[in-house]
Structures are given as structure tokens and as C-alpha cells.
Protein backbone atom coordinates (compact mmCIF):
# COMPACT_ATOMS: atom_id res chain seq x y z
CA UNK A 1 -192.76 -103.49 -138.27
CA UNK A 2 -189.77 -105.04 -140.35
CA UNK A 3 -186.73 -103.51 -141.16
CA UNK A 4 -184.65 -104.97 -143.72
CA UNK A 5 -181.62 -104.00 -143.55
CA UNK A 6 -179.41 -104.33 -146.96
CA UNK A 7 -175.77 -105.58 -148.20
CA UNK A 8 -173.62 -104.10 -149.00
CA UNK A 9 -174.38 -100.56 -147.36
CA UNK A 10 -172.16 -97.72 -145.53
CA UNK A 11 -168.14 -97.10 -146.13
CA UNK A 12 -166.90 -98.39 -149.83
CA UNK A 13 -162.94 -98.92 -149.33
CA UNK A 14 -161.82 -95.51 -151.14
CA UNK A 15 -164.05 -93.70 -147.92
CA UNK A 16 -162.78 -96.01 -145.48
CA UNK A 17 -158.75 -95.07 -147.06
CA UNK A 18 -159.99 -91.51 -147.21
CA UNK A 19 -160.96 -91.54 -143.20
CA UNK A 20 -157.91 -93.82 -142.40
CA UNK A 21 -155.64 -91.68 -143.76
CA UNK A 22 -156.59 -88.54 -141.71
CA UNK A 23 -156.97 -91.12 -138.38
CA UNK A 24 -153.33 -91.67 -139.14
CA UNK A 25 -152.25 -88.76 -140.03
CA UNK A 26 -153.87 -87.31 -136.48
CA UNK A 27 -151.61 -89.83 -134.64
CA UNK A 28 -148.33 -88.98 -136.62
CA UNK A 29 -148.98 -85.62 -135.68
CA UNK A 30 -150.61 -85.10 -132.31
CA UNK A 31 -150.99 -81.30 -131.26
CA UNK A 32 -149.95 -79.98 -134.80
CA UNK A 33 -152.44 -78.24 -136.87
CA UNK A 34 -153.97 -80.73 -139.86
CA UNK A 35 -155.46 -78.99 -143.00
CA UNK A 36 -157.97 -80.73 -145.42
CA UNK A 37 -158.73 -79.40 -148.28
CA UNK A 38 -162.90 -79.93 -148.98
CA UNK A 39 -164.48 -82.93 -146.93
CA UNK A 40 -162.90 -85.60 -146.32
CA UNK A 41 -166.21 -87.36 -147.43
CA UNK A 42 -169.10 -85.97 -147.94
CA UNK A 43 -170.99 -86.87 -144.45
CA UNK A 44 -171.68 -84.25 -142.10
CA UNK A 45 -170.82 -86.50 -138.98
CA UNK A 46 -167.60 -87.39 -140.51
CA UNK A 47 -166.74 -83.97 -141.00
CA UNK A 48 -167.85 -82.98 -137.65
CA UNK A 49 -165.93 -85.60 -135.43
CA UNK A 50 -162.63 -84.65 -136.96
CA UNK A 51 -163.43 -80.73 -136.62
CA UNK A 52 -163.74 -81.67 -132.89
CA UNK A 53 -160.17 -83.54 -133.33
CA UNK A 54 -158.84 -80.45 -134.24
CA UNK A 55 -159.09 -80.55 -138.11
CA UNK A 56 -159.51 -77.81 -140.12
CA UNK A 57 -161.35 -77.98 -143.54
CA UNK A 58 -160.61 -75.19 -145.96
CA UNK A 59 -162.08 -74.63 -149.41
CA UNK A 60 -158.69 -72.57 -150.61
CA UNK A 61 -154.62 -73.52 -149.93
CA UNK A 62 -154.82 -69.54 -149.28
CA UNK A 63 -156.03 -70.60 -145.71
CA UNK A 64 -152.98 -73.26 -144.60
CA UNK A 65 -150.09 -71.98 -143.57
CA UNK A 66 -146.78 -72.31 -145.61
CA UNK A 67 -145.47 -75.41 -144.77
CA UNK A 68 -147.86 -77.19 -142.92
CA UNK A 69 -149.39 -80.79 -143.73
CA UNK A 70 -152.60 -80.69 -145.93
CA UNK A 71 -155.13 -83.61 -147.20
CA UNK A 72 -156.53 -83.73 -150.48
CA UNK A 73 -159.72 -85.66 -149.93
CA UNK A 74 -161.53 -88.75 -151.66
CA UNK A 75 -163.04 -86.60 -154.53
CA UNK A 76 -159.62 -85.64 -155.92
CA UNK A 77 -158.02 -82.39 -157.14
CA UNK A 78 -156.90 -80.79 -160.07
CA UNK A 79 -153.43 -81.08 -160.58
CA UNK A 80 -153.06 -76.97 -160.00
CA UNK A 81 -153.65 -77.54 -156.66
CA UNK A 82 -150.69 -79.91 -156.16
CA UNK A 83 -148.58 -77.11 -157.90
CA UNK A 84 -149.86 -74.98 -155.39
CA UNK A 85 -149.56 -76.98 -152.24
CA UNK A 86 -145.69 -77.60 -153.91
CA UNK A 87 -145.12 -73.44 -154.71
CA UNK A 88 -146.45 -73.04 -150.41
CA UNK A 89 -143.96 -75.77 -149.34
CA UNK A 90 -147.27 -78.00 -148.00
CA UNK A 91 -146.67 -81.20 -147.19
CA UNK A 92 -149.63 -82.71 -149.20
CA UNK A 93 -150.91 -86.17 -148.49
CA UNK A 94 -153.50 -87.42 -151.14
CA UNK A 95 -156.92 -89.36 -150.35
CA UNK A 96 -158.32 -89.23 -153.54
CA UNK A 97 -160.00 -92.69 -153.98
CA UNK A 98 -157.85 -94.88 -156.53
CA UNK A 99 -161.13 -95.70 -158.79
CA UNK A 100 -161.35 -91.92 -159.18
CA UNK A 101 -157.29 -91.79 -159.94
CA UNK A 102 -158.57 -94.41 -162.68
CA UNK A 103 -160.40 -91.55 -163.69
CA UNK A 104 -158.12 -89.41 -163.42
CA UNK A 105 -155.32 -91.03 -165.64
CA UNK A 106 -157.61 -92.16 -168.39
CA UNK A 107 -158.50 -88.67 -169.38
CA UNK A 108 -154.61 -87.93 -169.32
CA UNK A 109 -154.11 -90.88 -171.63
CA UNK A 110 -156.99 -89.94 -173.92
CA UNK A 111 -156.10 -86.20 -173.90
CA UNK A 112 -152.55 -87.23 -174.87
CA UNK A 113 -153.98 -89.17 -177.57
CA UNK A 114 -155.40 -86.10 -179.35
CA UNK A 115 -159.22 -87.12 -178.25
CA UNK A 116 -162.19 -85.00 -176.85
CA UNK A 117 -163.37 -86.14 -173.55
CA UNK A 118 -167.13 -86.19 -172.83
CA UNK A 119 -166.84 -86.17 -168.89
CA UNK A 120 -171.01 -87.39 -167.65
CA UNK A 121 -171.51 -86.02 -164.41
CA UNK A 122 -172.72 -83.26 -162.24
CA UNK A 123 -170.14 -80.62 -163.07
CA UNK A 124 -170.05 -78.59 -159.59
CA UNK A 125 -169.17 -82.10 -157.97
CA UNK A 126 -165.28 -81.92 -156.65
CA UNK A 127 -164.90 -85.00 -158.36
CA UNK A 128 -165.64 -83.83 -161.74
CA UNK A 129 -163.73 -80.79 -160.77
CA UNK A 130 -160.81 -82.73 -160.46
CA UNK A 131 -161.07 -85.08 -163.79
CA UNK A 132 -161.65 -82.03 -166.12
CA UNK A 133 -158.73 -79.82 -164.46
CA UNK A 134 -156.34 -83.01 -166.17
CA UNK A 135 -157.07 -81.82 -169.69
CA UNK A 136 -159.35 -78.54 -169.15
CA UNK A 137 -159.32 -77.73 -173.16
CA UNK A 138 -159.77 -81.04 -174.23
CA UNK A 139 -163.04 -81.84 -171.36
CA UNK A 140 -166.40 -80.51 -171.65
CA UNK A 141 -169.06 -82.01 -169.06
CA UNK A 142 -172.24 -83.46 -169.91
CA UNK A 143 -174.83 -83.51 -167.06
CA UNK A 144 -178.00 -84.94 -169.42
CA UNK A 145 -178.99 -85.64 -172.73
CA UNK A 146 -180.10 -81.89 -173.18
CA UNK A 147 -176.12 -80.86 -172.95
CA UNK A 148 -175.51 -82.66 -175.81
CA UNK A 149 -177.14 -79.92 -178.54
CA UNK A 150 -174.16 -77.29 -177.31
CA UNK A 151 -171.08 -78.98 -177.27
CA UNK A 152 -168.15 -78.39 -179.20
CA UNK A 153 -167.16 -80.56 -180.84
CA UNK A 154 -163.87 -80.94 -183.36
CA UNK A 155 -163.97 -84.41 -184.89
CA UNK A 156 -166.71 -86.55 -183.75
CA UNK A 157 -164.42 -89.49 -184.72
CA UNK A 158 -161.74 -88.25 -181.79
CA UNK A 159 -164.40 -88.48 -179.03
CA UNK A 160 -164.49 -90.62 -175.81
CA UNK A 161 -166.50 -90.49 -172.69
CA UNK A 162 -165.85 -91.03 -169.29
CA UNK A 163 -167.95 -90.95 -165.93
CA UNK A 164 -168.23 -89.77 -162.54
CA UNK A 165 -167.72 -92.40 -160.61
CA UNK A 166 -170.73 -92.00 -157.67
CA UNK A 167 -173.61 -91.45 -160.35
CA UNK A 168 -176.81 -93.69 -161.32
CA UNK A 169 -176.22 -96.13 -163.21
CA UNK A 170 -179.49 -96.00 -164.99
CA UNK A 171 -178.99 -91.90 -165.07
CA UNK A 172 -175.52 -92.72 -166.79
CA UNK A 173 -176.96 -95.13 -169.34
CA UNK A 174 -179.44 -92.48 -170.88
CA UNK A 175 -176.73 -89.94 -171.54
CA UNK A 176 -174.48 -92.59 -172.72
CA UNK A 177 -177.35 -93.91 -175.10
CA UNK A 178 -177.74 -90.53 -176.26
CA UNK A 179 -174.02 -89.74 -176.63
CA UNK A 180 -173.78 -92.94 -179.07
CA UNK A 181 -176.76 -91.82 -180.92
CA UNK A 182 -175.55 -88.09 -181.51
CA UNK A 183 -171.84 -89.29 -182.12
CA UNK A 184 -172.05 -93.10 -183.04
CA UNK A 185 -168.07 -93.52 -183.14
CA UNK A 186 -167.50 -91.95 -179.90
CA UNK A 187 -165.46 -94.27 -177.91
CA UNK A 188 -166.10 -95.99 -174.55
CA UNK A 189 -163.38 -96.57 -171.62
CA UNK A 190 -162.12 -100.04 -171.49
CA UNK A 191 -164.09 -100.63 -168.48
CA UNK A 192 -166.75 -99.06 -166.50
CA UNK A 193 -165.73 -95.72 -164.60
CA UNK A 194 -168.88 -96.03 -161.82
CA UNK A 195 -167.58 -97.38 -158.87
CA UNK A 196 -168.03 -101.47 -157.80
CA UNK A 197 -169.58 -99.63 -154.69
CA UNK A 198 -172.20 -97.63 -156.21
CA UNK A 199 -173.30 -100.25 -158.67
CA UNK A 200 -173.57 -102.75 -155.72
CA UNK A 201 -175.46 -100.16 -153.45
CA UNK A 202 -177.53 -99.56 -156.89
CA UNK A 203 -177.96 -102.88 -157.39
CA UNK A 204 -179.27 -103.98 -153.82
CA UNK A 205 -182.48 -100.71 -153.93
CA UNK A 206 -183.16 -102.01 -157.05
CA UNK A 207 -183.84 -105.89 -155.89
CA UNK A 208 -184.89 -104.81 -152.07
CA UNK A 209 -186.72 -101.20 -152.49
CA UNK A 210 -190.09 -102.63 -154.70
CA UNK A 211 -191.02 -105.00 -151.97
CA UNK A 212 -190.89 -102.51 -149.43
CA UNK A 213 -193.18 -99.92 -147.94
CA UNK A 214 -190.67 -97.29 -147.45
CA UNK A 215 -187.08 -96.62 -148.27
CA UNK A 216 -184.66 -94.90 -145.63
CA UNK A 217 -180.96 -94.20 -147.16
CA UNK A 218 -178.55 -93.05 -144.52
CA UNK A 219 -176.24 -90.47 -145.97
CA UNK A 220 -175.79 -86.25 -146.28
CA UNK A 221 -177.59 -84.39 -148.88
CA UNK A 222 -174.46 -83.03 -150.56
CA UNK A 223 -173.25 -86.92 -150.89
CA UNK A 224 -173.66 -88.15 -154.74
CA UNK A 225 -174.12 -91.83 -153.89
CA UNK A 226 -176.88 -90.83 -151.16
CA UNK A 227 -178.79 -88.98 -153.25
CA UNK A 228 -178.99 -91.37 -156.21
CA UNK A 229 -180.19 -94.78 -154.03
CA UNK A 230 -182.77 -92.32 -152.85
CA UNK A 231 -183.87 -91.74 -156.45
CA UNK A 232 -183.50 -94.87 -157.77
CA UNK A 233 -185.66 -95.93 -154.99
CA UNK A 234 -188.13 -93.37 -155.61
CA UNK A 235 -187.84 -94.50 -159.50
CA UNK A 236 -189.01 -98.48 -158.71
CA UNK A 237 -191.86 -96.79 -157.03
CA UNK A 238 -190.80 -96.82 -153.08
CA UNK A 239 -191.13 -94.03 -151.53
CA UNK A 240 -187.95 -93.24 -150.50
CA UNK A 241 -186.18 -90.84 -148.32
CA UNK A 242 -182.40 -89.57 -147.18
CA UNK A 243 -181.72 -88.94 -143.53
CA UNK A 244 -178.32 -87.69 -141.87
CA UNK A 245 -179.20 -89.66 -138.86
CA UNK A 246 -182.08 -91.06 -136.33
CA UNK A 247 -182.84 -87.61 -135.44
CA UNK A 248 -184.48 -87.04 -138.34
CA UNK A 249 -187.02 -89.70 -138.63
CA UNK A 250 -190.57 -88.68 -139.10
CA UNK A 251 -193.50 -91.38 -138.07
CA UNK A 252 -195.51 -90.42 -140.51
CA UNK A 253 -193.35 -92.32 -143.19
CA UNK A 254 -194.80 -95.48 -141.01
CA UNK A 255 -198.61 -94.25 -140.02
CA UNK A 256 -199.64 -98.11 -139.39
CA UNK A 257 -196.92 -99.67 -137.34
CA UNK A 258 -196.61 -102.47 -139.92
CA UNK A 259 -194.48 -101.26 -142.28
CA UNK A 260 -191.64 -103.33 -144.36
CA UNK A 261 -188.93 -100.93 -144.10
CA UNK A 262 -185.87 -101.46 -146.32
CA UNK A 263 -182.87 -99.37 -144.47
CA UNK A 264 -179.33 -98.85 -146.62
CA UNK A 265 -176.80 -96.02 -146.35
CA UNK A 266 -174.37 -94.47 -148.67
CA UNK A 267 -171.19 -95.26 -149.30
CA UNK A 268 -169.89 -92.28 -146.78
CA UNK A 269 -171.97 -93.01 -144.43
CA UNK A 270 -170.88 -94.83 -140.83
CA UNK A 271 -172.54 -97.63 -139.34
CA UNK A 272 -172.94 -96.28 -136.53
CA UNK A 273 -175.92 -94.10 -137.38
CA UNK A 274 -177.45 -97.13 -139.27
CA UNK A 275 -177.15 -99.37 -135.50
CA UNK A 276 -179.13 -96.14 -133.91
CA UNK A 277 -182.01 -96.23 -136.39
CA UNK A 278 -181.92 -99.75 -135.94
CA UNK A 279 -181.98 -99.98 -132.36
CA UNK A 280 -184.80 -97.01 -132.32
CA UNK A 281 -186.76 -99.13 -134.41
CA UNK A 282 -186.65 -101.93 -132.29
CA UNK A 283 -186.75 -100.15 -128.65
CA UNK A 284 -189.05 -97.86 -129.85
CA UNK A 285 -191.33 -99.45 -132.20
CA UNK A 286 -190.98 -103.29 -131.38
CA UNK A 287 -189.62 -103.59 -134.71
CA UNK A 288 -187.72 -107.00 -135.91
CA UNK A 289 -184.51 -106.93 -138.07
CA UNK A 290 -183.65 -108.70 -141.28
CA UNK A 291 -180.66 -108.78 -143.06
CA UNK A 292 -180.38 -108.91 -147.25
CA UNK A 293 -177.46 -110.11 -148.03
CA UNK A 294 -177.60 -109.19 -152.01
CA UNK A 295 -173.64 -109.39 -152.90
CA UNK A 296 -170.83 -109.68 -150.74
CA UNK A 297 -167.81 -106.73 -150.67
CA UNK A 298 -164.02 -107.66 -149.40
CA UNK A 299 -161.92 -105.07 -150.66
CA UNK A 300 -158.73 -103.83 -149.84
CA UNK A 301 -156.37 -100.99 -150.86
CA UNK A 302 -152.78 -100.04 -150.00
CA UNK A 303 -152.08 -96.48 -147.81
CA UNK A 304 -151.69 -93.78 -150.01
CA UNK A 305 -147.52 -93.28 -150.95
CA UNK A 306 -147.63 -89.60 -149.54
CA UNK A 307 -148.59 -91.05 -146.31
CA UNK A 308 -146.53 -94.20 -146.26
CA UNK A 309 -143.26 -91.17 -146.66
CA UNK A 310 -144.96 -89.76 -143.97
CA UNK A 311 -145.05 -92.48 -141.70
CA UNK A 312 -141.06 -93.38 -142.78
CA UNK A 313 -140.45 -90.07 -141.74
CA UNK A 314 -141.70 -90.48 -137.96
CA UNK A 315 -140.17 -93.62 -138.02
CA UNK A 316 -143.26 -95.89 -138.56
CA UNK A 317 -143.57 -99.12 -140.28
CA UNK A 318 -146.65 -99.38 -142.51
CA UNK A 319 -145.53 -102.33 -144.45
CA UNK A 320 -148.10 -104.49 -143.07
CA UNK A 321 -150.60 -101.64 -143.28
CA UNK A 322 -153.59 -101.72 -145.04
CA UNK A 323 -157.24 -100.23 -145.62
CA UNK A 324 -160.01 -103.22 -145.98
CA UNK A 325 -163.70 -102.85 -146.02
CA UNK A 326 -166.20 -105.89 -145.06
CA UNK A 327 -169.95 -106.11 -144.30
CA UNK A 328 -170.46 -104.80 -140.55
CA UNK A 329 -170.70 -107.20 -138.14
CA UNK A 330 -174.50 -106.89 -136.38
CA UNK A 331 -175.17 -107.50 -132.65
CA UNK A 332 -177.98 -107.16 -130.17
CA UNK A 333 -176.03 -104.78 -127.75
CA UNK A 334 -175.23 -102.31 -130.86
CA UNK A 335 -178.73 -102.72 -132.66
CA UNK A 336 -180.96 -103.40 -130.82
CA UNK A 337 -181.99 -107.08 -131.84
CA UNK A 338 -179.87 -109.85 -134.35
CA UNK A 339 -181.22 -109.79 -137.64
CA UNK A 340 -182.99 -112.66 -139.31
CA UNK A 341 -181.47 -113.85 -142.91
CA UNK A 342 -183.58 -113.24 -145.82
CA UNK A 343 -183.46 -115.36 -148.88
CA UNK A 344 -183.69 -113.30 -151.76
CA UNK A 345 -184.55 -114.53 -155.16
CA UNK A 346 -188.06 -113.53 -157.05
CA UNK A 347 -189.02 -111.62 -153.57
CA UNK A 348 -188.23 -111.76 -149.80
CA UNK A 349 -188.62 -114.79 -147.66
């Protein structure tokens, strides 16, 4: 058995800010109750290792107490419930990833501007909660091609789209195809909304997946960017699955023992649970690893201003503070085995 394991994979740097900023946050505060408002990230083990730091995830600012410290997490908000966290004297400190804030200020810009916004995406996602509650009259969401028969629409010559920023690529395309076809001056953002991270991750299932038996994505079922590498991997004909963890591996998927198994995980997902599959693999299954190195990520981001107040105000320097994401580094001890390099060009070698 072979298990090929992919870059890049696991944390993109707006999760790894996202999960920082509550880490920090934690030590700032130590013993004092710590409110988030939805999931940090959407990854059940994330979730679960800060409930059993003591943090408590609510769904409405009704649950945190007046004045107490609050997170807004990676997905972003709408900006009624920073008006809220301000009218309950919260001290709100805001995760949302900065390529969603991208987001976020290009449909205030275009809504300024006097223009419809065509917002593709999945419209019970937080995420696409958040863009549409910047201009809620001017926003209508567009989930497939089918949506497009019943908008509303007031000048097709004021229209522009944007995009979540965890969907397919491919997914994303059709609509947009279909948008330009229905409204042909519609307008396109200067550049693309979908993250670098989920067009890499896209990217690597795309190249890898077809020369592999079976697919295994490590991520939660309510995470986006997990969902779609499992269908795009599914859609180049691998059959594909999404797992929160090694507890949920099935032999079946591998009946012979011989299997090429291409392993990635979404971008909320930590390496940790991708070293345990790996390691099972190899302890339990004599498996061999090899590593697919299909683009390289080295990205960095500044701490969010809310916290870096924060910080000032417990007397902590965070000048030379910073959130940076890099491939994982692999060994034996942690995995199980060190991986072999593949080359990749026309197929693995």
C-alpha cells in the first residue's frame, strides 16, 4: 500500500490567525470566561479542544454576558453584530480571515457605487452570511445556474458578482459562465475572490486524485473546503471520501492491500489527525509514504488590531508577532515512516 500524501494540505493562514488568536486570547485572559461567536473553524476537533479550555461557543450575543470578551470567527459577521457586541459593552476581537474582509469591503465599495451584487455561494454558509449583511438590499445569492431565472434584477448594466471564498473552483466557473451569458455586462471583481488556499488544495486533487485508487480528505462535514476536494475528487473519477479523523477509516475502501492512496486535508483541518492516519497506515498496514509536493505555501498575516489593543492593554508587546503558515514538517516518530519525494509531471514517479 502507498499513501501519497499531498502539498499543500491542512491550516491555510486565515485558520491558523483564526486559532492563534483564541490561543492568545486564552493566555491574556487565564480563568476568565472567553465567548466565540460560531466555530472558530469549522473542524470538530478544533472546536472540541478549546471547549475543554474553557471556551464557550454561542450561536447568539444574547448568550455572553454584558461586557465580557467575545470572538468573531474566520467566516466573518455581519456588521449588526458588531453593533450589537458595541450596544452589550463586549469587548469584540475579530478573526474573520482577511481574504474574506476582501470580500467583505468589495461589496461595500460596489454597493456604494449604486451596483447589484450577485454573491455565488451556499447561502446558509456564515461566510456568505456575513458578505450579504454589508449591503442586504443591494445582495441576492446565487447558489447554481438554476437561481439565475428568479432574480431581481434592476439594471443588468449595474451588476457585479462576487464569491465565497472556500467554493469549487470548477462549481464557481459554471455559475459564473452562466451569469455572463444571462447578463453579458455584468462585471467581474478585479481579482479572484476564492481563496489562494482552496485553489491550491483544488489544484493538487485535481493533478494527484486520477492516479490514485482512493481519495481520503481529512476535514468535518460542515467545512466548505472539505467537502469540495472530496467532490472534485469524486468528479476526476476517484473515489473519494471525507473523514474527521483515523477513527473513521473503513478497510473496505482498500479490499486488496495494494492500494495507491492519495491522503489531503482541508484547509481547517490539523496535522495532527493527518500524522495518525499516516502512522495507522504504516503500523497497521505496512504501508510506505510519499510526499507530492504540487506548489509550495509561505504565507503570513499580521494579528488582528482588536487583539493587538488587547495585548497593549495587558501590557504585551506583539510588535514582532505574527501568524505564518508553511508545509508541515514530516518525521518517522510523528508518522510513522519519512516519506519518499514524488516527481510529478504527466503522472507519479
Amino acid at each position: 500500500m502507498k499513501i501519497v500524501l499531498v502539498n499543500p494540505r491542512g491550516f491555510c493562514a486565515g485558520v491558523r490567525m483564526a486559532i492563534d488568536v483564541v490561543d492568545q486570547v486564552l493566555e491574556l485572559i487565564p480563568g476568565e470566561a472567553l465567548y466565540v461567536y460560531h466555530e472558530i473553524v469549522h473542524n470538530r476537533h478544533i472546536v472540541e479542544r478549546f471547549i475543554d479550555r474553557g471556551v464557550r461557543f454561542v450561536e447568539s450575543l444574547d448568550e455572553v454576558p454584558e461586557g465580557s470578551i467575545v470572538i468573531f470567527s474566520a467566516h466573518g459577521i455581519p456588521p449588526s453584530l458588531r453593533d450589537q457586541a458595541q450596544q452589550r459593552n463586549l469587548t469584540a476581537i475579530d478573526a474573520t480571515c482577511p481574504l474574506v474582509t476582501k470580500v467583505h469591503s468589495r461589496a461595500i465599495r460596489y454597493a456604494r457605487q449604486g451596483y447589484q451584487i450577485l454573491l455565488i455561494g451556499h447561502k446558509n454558509h456564515q461566510e456568505v452570511i456575513g458578505t450579504m449583511g454589508e449591503a442586504p438590499g443591494q445582495t441576492q445569492v446565487v447558489e447554481s445556474p438554476e437561481c439565475i431565472k428568479s432574480l431581481k434584477i434592476d439594471d443588468p448594466e449595474k451588476l457585479v458578482y462576487l464569491t465565497q471564498t472556500t467554493l469549487s473552483t470548477d462549481d464557481a466557473g459554471v455559475i459564473i459562465d452562466a451569469l455572463k451569458e444571462a447578463f453579458p455586462k455584468i462585471k467581474a471583481p478585479p481579482t479572484e475572490d476564492i481563496c489562494y488556499a482552496t485553489t491550491n488544495r483544488q489544484e493538487a486533487v485535481r493533478r494527484v486524485a486520477p492516479q490514485c485508487d482512493l481519495m481520503i480528505v481529512v476535514g468535518s462535514r460542515n467545512s466548505s473546503n472539505s467537502v469540495r476536494l472530496m467532490e472534485i475528487g469524486e468528479n476526476v473519477g476517484t473515489r473519494s471520501v471525507l473523514i474527521d479523523d483515523v477513527s473513521e477509516l473503513d478497510p473496505s475502501w482498500y479490499p486488496t492491500g495494494n492500494e495507491r492512496i492519495m491522503l489531503t486535508a482541508g484547509a481547517s483541518a490539523p496535522e495532527d489527525l493527518v500524522s495518525e492516519i499516516c502512522k495507522h497506515f504504516v503500523t497497521e498496514h505496512d504501508a510506505s509514504l510519499h510526499l507530492a509536493d504540487i506548489s509550495e505555501e509561505s504565507v503570513e498575516f499580521g494579528l488582528p488590531l482588536t487583539l493587538k489593543r488587547l495585548m497593549e492593554e495587558h501590557g504585551v508587546d506583539h510588535r514582532d508577532r505574527r501568524i505564518t503558515i508553511e508545509a508541515p514538517t514530516i518525521t518517522a516518530d510523528q508518522y510513522g515512516d519519512t516519506p519518499v519525494p514524488l516527481t510529478i509531471s504527466g503522472g507519479l514517479s
